[in-house]
C-alpha atoms as a PDB file:
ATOM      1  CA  UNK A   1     103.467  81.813  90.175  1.00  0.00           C
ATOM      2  CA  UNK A   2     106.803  80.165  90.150  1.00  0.00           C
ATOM      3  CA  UNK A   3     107.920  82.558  87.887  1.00  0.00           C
ATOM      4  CA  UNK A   4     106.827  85.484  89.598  1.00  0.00           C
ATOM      5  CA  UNK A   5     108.437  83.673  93.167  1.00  0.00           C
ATOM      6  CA  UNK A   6     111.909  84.086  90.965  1.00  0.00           C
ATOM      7  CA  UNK A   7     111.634  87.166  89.544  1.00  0.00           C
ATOM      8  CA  UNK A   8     110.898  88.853  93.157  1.00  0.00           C
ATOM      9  CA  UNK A   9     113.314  86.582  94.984  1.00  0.00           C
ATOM     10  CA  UNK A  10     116.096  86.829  92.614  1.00  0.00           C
ATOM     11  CA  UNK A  11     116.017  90.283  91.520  1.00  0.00           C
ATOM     12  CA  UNK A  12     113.504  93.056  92.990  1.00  0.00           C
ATOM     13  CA  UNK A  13     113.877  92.150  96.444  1.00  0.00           C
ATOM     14  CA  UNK A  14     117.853  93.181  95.547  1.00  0.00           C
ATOM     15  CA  UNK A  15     117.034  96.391  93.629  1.00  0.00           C
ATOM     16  CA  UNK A  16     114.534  97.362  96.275  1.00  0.00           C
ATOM     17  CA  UNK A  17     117.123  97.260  98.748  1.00  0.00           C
ATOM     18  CA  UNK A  18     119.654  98.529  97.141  1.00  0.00           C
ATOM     19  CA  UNK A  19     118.077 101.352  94.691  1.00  0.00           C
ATOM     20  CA  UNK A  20     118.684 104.983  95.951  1.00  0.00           C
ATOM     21  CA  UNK A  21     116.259 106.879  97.003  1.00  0.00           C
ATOM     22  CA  UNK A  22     116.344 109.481  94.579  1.00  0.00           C
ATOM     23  CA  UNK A  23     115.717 106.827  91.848  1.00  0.00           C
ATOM     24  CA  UNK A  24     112.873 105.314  94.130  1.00  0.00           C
ATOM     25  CA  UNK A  25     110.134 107.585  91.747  1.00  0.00           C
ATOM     26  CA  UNK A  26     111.868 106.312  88.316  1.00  0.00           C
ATOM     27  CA  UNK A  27     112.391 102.993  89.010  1.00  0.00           C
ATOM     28  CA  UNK A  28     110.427 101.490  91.663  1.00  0.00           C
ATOM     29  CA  UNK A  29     107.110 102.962  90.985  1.00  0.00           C
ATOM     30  CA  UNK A  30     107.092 101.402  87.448  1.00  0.00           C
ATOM     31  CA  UNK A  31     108.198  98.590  88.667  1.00  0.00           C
ATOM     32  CA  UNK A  32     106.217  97.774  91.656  1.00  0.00           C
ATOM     33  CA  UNK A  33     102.996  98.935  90.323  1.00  0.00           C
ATOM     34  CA  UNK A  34     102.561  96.324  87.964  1.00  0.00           C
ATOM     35  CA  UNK A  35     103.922  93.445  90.367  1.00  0.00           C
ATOM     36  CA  UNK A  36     101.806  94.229  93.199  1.00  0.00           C
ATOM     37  CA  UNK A  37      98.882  94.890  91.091  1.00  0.00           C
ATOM     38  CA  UNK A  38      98.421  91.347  89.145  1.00  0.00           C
ATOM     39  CA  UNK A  39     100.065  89.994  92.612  1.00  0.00           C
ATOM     40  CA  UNK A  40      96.732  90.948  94.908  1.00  0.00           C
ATOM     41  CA  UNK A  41      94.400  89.954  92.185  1.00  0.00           C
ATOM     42  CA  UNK A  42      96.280  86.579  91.730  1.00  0.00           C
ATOM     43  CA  UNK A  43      96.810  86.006  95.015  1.00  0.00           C
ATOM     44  CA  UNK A  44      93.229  86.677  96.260  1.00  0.00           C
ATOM     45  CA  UNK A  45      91.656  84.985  93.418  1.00  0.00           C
ATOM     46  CA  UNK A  46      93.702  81.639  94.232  1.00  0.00           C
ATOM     47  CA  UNK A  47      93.279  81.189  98.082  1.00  0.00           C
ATOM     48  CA  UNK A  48      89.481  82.346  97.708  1.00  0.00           C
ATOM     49  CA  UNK A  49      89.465  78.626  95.801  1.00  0.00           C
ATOM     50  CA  UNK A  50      92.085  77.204  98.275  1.00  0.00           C
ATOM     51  CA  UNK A  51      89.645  78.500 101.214  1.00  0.00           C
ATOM     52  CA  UNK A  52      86.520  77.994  99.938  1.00  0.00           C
ATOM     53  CA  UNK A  53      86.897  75.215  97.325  1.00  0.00           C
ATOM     54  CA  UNK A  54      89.906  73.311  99.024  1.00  0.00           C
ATOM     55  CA  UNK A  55      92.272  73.359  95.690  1.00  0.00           C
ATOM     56  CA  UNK A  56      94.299  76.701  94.710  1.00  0.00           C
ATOM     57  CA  UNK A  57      93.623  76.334  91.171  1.00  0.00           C
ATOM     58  CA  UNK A  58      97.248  78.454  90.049  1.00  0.00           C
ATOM     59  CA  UNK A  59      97.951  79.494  86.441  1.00  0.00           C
ATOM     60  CA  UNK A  60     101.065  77.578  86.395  1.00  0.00           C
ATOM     61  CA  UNK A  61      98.808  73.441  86.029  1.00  0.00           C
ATOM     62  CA  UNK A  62     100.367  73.571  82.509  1.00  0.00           C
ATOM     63  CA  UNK A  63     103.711  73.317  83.862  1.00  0.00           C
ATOM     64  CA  UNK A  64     102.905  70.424  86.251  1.00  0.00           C
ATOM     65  CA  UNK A  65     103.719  67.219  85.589  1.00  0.00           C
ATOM     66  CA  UNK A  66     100.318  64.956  85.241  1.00  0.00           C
ATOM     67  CA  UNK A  67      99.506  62.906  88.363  1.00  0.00           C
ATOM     68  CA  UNK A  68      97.001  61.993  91.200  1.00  0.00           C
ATOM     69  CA  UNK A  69      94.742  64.713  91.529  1.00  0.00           C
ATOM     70  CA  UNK A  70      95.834  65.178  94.992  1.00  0.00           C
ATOM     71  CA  UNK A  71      99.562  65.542  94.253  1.00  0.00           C
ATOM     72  CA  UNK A  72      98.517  68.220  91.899  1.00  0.00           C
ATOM     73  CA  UNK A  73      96.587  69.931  94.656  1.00  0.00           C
ATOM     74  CA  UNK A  74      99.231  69.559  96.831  1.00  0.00           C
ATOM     75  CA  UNK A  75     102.054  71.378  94.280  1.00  0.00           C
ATOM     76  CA  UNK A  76      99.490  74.079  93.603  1.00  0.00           C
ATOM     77  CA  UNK A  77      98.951  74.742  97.135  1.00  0.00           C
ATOM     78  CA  UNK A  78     103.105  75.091  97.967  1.00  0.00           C
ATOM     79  CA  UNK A  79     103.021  76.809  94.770  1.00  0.00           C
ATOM     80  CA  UNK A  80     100.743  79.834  96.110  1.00  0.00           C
ATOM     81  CA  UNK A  81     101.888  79.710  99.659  1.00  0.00           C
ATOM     82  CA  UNK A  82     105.439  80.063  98.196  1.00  0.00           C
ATOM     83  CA  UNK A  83     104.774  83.436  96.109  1.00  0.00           C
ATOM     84  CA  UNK A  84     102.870  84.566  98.946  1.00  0.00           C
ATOM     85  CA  UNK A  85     105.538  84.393 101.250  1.00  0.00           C
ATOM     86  CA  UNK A  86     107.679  86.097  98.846  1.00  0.00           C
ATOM     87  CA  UNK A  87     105.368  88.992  98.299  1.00  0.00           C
ATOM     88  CA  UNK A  88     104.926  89.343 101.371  1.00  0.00           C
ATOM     89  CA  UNK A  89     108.937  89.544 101.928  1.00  0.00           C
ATOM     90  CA  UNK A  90     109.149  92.092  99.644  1.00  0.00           C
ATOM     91  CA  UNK A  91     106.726  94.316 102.011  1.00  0.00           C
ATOM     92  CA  UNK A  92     108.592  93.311 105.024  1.00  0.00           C
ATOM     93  CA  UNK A  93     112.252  94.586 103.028  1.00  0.00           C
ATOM     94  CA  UNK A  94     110.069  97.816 101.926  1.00  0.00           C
ATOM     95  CA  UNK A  95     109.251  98.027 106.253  1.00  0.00           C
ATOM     96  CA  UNK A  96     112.944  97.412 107.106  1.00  0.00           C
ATOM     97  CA  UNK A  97     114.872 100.008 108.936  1.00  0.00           C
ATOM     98  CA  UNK A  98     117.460 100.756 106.249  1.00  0.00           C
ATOM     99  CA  UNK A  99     114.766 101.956 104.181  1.00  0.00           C
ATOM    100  CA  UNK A 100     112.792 103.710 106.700  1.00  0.00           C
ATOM    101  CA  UNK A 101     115.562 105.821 108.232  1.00  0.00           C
ATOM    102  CA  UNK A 102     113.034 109.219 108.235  1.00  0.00           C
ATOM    103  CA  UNK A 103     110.106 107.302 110.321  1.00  0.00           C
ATOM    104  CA  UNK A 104     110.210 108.808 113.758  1.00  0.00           C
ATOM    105  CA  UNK A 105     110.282 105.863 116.482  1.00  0.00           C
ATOM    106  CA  UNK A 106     106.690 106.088 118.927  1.00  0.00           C
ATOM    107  CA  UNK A 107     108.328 107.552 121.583  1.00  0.00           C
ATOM    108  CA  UNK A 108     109.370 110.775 119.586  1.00  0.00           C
ATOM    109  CA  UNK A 109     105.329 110.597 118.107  1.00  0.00           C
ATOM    110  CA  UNK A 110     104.232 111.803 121.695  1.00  0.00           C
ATOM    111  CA  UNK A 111     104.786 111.267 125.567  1.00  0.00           C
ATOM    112  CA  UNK A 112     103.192 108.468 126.983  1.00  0.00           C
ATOM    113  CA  UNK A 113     100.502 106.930 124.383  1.00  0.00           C
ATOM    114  CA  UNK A 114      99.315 110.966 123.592  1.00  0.00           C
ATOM    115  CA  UNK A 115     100.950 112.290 120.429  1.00  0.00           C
ATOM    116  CA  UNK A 116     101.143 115.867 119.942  1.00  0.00           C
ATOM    117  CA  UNK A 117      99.123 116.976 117.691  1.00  0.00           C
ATOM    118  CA  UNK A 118     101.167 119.811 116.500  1.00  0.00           C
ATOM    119  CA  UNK A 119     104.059 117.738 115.286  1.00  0.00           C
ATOM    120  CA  UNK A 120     101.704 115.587 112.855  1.00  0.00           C
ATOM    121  CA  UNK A 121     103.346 116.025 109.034  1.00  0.00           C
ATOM    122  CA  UNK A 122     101.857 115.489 105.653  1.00  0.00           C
ATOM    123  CA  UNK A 123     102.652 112.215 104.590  1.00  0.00           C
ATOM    124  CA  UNK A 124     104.804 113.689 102.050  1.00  0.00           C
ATOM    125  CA  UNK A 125     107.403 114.898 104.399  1.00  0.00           C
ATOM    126  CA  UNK A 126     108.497 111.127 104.536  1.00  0.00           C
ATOM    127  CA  UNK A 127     108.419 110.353 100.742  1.00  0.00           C
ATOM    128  CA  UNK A 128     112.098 110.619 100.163  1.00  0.00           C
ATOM    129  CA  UNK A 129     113.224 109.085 103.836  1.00  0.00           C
ATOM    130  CA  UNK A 130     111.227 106.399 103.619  1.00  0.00           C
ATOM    131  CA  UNK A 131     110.231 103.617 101.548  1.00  0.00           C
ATOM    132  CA  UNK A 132     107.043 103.011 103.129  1.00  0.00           C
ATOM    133  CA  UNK A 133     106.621 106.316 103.322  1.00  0.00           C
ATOM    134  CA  UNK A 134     107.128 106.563  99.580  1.00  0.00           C
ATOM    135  CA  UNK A 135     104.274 103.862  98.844  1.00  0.00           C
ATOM    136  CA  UNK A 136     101.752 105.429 100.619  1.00  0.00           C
ATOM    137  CA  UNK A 137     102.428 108.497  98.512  1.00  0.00           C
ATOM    138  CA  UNK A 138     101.515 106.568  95.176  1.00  0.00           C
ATOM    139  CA  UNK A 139      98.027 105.014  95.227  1.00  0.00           C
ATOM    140  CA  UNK A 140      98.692 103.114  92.879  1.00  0.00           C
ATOM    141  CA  UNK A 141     101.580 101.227  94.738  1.00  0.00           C
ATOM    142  CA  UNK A 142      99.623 101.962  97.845  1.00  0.00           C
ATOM    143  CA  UNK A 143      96.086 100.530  97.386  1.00  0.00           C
ATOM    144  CA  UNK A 144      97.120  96.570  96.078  1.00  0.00           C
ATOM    145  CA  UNK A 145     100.190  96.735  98.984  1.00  0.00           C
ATOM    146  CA  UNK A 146      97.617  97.520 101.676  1.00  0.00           C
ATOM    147  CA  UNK A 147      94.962  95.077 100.106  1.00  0.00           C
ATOM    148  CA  UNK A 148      97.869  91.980 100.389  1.00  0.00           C
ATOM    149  CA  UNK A 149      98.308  93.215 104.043  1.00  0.00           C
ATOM    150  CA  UNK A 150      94.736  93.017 105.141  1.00  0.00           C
ATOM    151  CA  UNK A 151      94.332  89.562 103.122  1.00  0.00           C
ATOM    152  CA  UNK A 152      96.952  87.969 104.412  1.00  0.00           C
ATOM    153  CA  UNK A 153      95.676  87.897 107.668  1.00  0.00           C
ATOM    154  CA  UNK A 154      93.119  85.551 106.409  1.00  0.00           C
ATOM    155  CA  UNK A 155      95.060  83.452 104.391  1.00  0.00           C
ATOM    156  CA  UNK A 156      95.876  80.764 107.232  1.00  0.00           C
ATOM    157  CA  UNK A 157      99.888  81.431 106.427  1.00  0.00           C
ATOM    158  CA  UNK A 158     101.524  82.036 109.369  1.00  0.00           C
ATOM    159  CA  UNK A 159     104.893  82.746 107.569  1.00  0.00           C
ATOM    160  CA  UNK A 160     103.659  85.179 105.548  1.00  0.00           C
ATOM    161  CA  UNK A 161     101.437  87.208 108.305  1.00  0.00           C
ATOM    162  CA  UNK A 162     105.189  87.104 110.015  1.00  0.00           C
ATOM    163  CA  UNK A 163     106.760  88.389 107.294  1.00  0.00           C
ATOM    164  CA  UNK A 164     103.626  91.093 106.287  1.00  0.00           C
ATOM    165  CA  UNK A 165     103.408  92.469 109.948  1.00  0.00           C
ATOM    166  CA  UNK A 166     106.944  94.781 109.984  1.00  0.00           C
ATOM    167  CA  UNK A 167     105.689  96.119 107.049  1.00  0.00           C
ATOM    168  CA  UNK A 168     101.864  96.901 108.645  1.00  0.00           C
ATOM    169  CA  UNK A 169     103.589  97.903 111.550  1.00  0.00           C
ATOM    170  CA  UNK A 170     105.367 100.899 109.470  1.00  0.00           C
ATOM    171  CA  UNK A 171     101.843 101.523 108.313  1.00  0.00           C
ATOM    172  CA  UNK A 172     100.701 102.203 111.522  1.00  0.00           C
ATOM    173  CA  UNK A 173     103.508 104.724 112.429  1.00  0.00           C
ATOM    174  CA  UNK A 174     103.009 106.488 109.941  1.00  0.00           C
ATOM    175  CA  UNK A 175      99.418 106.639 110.543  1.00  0.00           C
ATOM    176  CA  UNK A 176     100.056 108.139 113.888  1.00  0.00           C
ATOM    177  CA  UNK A 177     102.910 110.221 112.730  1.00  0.00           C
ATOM    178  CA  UNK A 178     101.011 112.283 109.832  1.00  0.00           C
ATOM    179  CA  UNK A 179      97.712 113.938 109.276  1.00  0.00           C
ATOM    180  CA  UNK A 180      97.022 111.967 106.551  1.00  0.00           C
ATOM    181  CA  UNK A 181      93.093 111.221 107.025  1.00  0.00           C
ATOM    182  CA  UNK A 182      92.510 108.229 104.766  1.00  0.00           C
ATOM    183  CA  UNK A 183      95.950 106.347 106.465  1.00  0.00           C
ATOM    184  CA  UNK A 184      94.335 106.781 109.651  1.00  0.00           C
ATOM    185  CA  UNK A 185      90.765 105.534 109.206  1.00  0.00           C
ATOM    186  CA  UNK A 186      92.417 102.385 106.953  1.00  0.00           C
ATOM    187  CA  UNK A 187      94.493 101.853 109.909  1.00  0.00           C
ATOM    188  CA  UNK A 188      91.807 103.086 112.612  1.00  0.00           C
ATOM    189  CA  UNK A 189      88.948 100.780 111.117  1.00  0.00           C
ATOM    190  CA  UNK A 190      90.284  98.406 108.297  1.00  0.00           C
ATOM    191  CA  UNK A 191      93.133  97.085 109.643  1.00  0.00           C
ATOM    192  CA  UNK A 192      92.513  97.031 113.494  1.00  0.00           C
ATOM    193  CA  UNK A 193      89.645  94.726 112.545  1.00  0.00           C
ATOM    194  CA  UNK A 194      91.899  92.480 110.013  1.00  0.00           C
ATOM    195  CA  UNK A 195      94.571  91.787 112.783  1.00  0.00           C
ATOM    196  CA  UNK A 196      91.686  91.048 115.052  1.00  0.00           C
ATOM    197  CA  UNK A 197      90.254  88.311 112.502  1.00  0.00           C
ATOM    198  CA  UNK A 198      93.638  87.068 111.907  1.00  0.00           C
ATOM    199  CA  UNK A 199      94.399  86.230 115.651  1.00  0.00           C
ATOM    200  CA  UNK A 200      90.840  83.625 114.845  1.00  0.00           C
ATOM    201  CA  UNK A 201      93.234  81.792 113.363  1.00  0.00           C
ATOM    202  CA  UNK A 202      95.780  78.923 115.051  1.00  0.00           C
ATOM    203  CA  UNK A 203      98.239  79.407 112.026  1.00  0.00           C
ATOM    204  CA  UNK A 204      99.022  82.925 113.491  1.00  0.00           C
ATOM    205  CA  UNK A 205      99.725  81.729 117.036  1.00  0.00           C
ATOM    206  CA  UNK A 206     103.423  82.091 116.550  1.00  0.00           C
ATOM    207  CA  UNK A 207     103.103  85.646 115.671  1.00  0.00           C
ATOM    208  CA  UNK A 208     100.192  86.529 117.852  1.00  0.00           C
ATOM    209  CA  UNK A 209     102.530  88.466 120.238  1.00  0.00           C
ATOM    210  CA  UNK A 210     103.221  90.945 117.906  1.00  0.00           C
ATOM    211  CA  UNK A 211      99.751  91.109 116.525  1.00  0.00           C
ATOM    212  CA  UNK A 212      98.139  92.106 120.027  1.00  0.00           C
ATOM    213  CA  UNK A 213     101.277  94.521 120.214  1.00  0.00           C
ATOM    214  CA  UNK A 214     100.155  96.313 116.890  1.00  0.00           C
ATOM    215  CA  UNK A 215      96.330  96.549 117.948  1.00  0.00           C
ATOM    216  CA  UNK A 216      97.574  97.803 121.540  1.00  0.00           C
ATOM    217  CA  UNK A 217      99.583 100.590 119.110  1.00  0.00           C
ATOM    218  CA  UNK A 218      96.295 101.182 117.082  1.00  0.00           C
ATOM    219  CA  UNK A 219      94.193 101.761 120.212  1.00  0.00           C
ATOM    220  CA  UNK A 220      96.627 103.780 122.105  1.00  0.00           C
ATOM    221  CA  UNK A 221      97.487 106.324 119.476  1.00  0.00           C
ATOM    222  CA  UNK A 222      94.362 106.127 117.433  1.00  0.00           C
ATOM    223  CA  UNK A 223      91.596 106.114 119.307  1.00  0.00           C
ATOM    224  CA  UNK A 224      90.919 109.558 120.862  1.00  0.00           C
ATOM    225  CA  UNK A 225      91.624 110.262 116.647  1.00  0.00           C
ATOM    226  CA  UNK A 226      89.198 108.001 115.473  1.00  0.00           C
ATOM    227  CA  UNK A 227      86.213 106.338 116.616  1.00  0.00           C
ATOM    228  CA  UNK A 228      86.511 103.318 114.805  1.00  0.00           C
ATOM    229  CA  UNK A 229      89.016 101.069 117.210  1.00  0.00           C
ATOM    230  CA  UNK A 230      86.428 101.370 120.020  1.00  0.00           C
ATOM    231  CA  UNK A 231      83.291 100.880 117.520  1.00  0.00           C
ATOM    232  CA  UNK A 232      85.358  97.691 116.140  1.00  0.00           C
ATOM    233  CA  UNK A 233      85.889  96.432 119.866  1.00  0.00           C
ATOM    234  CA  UNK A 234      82.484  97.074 120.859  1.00  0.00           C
ATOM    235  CA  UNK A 235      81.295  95.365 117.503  1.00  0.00           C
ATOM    236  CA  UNK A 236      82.937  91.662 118.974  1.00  0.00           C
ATOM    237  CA  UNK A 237      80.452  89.437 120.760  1.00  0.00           C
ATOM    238  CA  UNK A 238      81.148  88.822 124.448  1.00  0.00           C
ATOM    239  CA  UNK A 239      81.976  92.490 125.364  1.00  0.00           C
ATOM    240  CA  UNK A 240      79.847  94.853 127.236  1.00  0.00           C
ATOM    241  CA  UNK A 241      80.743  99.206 127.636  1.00  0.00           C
ATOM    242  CA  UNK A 242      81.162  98.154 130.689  1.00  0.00           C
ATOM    243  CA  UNK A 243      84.122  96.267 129.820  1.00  0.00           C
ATOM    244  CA  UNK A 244      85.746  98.502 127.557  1.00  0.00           C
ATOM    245  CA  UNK A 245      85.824 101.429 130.044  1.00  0.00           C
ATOM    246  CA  UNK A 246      87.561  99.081 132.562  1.00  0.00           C
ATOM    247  CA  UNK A 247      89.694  98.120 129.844  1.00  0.00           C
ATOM    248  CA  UNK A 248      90.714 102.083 129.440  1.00  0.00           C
ATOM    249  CA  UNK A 249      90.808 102.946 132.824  1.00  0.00           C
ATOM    250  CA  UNK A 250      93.463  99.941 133.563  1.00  0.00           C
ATOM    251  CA  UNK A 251      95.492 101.444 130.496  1.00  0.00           C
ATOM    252  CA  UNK A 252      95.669 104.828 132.211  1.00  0.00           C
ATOM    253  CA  UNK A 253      97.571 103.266 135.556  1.00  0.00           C
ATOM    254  CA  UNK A 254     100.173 101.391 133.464  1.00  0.00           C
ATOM    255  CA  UNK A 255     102.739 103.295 130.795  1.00  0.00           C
ATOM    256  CA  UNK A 256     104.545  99.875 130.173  1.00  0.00           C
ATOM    257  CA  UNK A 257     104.139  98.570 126.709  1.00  0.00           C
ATOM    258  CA  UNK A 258     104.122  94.831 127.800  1.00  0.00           C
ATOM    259  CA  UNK A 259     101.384  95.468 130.314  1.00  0.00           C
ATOM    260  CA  UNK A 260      99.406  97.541 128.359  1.00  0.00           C
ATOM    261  CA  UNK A 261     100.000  94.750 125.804  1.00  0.00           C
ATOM    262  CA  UNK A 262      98.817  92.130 128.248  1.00  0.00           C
ATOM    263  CA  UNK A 263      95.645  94.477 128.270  1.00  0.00           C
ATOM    264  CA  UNK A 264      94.714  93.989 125.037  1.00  0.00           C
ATOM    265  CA  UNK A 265      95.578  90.546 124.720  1.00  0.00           C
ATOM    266  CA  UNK A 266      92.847  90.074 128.215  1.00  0.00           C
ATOM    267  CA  UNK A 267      89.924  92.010 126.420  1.00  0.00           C
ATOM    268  CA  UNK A 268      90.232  90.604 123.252  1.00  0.00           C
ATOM    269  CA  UNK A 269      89.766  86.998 124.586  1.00  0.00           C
ATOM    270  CA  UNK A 270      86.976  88.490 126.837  1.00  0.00           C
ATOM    271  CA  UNK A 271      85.674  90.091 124.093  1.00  0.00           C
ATOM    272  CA  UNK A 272      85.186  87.109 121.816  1.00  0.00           C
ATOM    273  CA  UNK A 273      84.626  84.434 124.274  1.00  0.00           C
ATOM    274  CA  UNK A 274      88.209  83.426 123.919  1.00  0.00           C
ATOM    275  CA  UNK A 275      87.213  82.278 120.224  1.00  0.00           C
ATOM    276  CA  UNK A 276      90.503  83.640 119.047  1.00  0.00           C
ATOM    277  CA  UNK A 277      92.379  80.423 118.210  1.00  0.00           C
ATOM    278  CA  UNK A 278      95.907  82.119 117.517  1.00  0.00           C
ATOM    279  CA  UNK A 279      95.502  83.634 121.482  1.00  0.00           C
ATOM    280  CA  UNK A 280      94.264  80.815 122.993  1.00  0.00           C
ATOM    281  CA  UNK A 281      96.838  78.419 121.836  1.00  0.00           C
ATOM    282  CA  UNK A 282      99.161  80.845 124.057  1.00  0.00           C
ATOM    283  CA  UNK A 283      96.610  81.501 127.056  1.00  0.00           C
ATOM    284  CA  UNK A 284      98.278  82.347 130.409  1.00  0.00           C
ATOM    285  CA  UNK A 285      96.719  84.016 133.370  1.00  0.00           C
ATOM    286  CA  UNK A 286      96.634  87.933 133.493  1.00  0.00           C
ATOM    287  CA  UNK A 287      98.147  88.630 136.835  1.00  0.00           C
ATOM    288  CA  UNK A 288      98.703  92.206 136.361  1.00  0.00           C
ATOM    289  CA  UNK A 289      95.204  93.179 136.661  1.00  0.00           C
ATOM    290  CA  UNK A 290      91.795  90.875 137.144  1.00  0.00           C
ATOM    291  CA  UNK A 291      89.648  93.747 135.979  1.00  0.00           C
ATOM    292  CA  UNK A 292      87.870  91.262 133.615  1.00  0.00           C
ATOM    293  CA  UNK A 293      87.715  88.205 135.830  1.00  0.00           C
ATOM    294  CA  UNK A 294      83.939  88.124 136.738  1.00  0.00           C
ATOM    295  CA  UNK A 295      81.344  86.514 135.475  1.00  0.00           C
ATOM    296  CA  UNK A 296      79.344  88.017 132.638  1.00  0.00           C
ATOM    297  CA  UNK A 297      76.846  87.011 129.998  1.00  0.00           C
ATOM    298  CA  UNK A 298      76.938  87.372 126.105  1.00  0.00           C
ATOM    299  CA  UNK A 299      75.942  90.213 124.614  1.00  0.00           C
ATOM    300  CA  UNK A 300      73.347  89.908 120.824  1.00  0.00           C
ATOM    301  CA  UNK A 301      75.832  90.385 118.709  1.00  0.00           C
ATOM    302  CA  UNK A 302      73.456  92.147 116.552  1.00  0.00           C
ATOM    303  CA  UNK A 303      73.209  95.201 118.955  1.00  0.00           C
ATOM    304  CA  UNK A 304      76.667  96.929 118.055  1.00  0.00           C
ATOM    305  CA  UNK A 305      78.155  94.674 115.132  1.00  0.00           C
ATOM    306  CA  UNK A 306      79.766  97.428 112.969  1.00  0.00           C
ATOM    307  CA  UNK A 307      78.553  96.428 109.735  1.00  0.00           C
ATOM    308  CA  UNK A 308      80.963  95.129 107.338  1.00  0.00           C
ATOM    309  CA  UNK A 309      79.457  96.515 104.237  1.00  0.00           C
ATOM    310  CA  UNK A 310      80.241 100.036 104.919  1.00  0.00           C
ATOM    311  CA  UNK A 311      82.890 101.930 102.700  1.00  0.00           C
ATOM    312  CA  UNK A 312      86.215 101.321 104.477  1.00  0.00           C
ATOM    313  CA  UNK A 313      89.109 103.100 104.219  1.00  0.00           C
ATOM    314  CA  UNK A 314      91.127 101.715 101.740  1.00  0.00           C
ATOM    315  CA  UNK A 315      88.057 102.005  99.057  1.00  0.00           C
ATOM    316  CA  UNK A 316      88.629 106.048 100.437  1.00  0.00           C
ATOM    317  CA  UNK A 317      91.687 105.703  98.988  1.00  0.00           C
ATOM    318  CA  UNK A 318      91.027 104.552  96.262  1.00  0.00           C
END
């Protein structure tokens, strides 16, 4: 793992940056594939024992000098949170603006939260103007990159959701900007319902701004595309239809991001019986609207809980 740290930090965060595009296909592909492929199964394999077990168990205990068992568990630990971060640097560099040059901003997408349908491209129109663009193309780059991204929401990392989000929030653009059907229902179902779980979590609080702002995206400009934002929404414990349609119809009287943000950030504590930790460390009063002020009971949970062992859309990808 420390290796791996160095060899991203050092040298293909710099070549990644500064390779041009028209050597993106012969260079970065063969490099990138193999990184991010041992990366997600490394990485997933070691915090499911951090989570579950409470120890990291990393390949790198041979290089560790012998001590208390704790101190061991405690430079395994900073050993996988470090490459983590790193990886997930790399994906945020991939997501940065220098690299993304062709990605159209939201506003261009469509006039106020409707995108026109007719300007929707094939995702390979932005292979060679953007890097993000690019990784979608190749499933093989494409399917372990969007597998860290969903994990790391869970991963109780707070740096590296910071770092991971830019690059999800490319994702997303270019899941409302194309006609590519798998990139929407990953983004639509898989990843709506990641960012959700990862607001359960108090490490994400300082990033939970952005995370509402990237479901608010999701909903906006995915929804009337795919059914799977409101199924997910409905799917959360505390909320009612009833809810949800108030929640839609308060959208339609507001075209400002940061209220329409605020939105969001009001039904998804409603929703969930303000279990999500990363929100409620931040909790202020919604005094735009007080649609969801009244008093309500729970809903079963087991009468519209999407089921999480259907096919989702990255294993469409694949």
């Amino acid at each position: 793992f420390r290796h791996m740290r160095q060899l991203v930090h050092s040298t293909l965060i710099l070549l990644v940056k500064c390779c041009p595009s028209n050597l993106w296909e012969e260079w970065l592909e063969k490099l990138l594939h193999p990184l991010f492929l041992h990366s997600q199964q490394a990485l997933s394999c070691s915090w499911s024992s951090l989570l579950v077990e409470g120890r990291a168990k990393v390949p790198d205990l041979h290089g560790i000098v012998a001590g208390s068992d704790l101190k061991v568990e405690v430079m395994e630990e900073k050993l996988l949170r470090d490459l983590t971060r790193e990886i997930c640097s790399l994906l945020s560099i991939v997501a940065s603006s220098g690299l993304n040059a062709g990605l159209p901003s939201l506003e261009q997408s469509g006039h106020v939260n409707r995108v026109d349908m007719s300007s929707l491209k094939d995702l390979d129109a932005f292979a060679s103007s953007s890097m993000v663009g690019f990784l979608l193309k190749h499933k093989g780059l494409a399917v372990p990159a969007l597998q860290i991204s969903l994990d790391a929401f869970r991963w109780t990392d707070g740096e590296a959701v910071t770092k991971v989000s830019s690059f999800c929030g490319a994702v997303i653009l270019l899941a409302i900007s194309t006609n590519s059907v798998e990139l929407r229902e990953f983004v639509s179902k898989d990843l709506f319902y990641a960012i959700i779980r990862g607001l359960a979590l108090e490490s994400n609080a300082i990033i939970s701004s952005d995370l509402v702002g990237l479901c608010r995206e999701i909903f906006i400009y995915l929804s009337d595309r795919d059914p799977a934002p409101r199924q997910i929404l409905l799917s959360l414990p505390c909320i009612t239809p009833q809810d949800l349609v108030a929640f839609e119809e308060a959208l339609t009287k507001t075209s400002s991001p940061k209220e329409q943000k605020q939105h969001m950030k009001s039904l998804l504590l409603l929703a969930t019986g303000n279990e999500l930790k990363a929100l409620a460390a931040q909790k202020s009063v919604n005094v735009i609207t007080n649609v969801y002020a009244r008093p309500r009971s729970v809903v079963s949970t087991s009468e519209s809980r999407i089921d999480e062992g259907d096919a989702i859309g990255l294993a469409a990808i694949m």
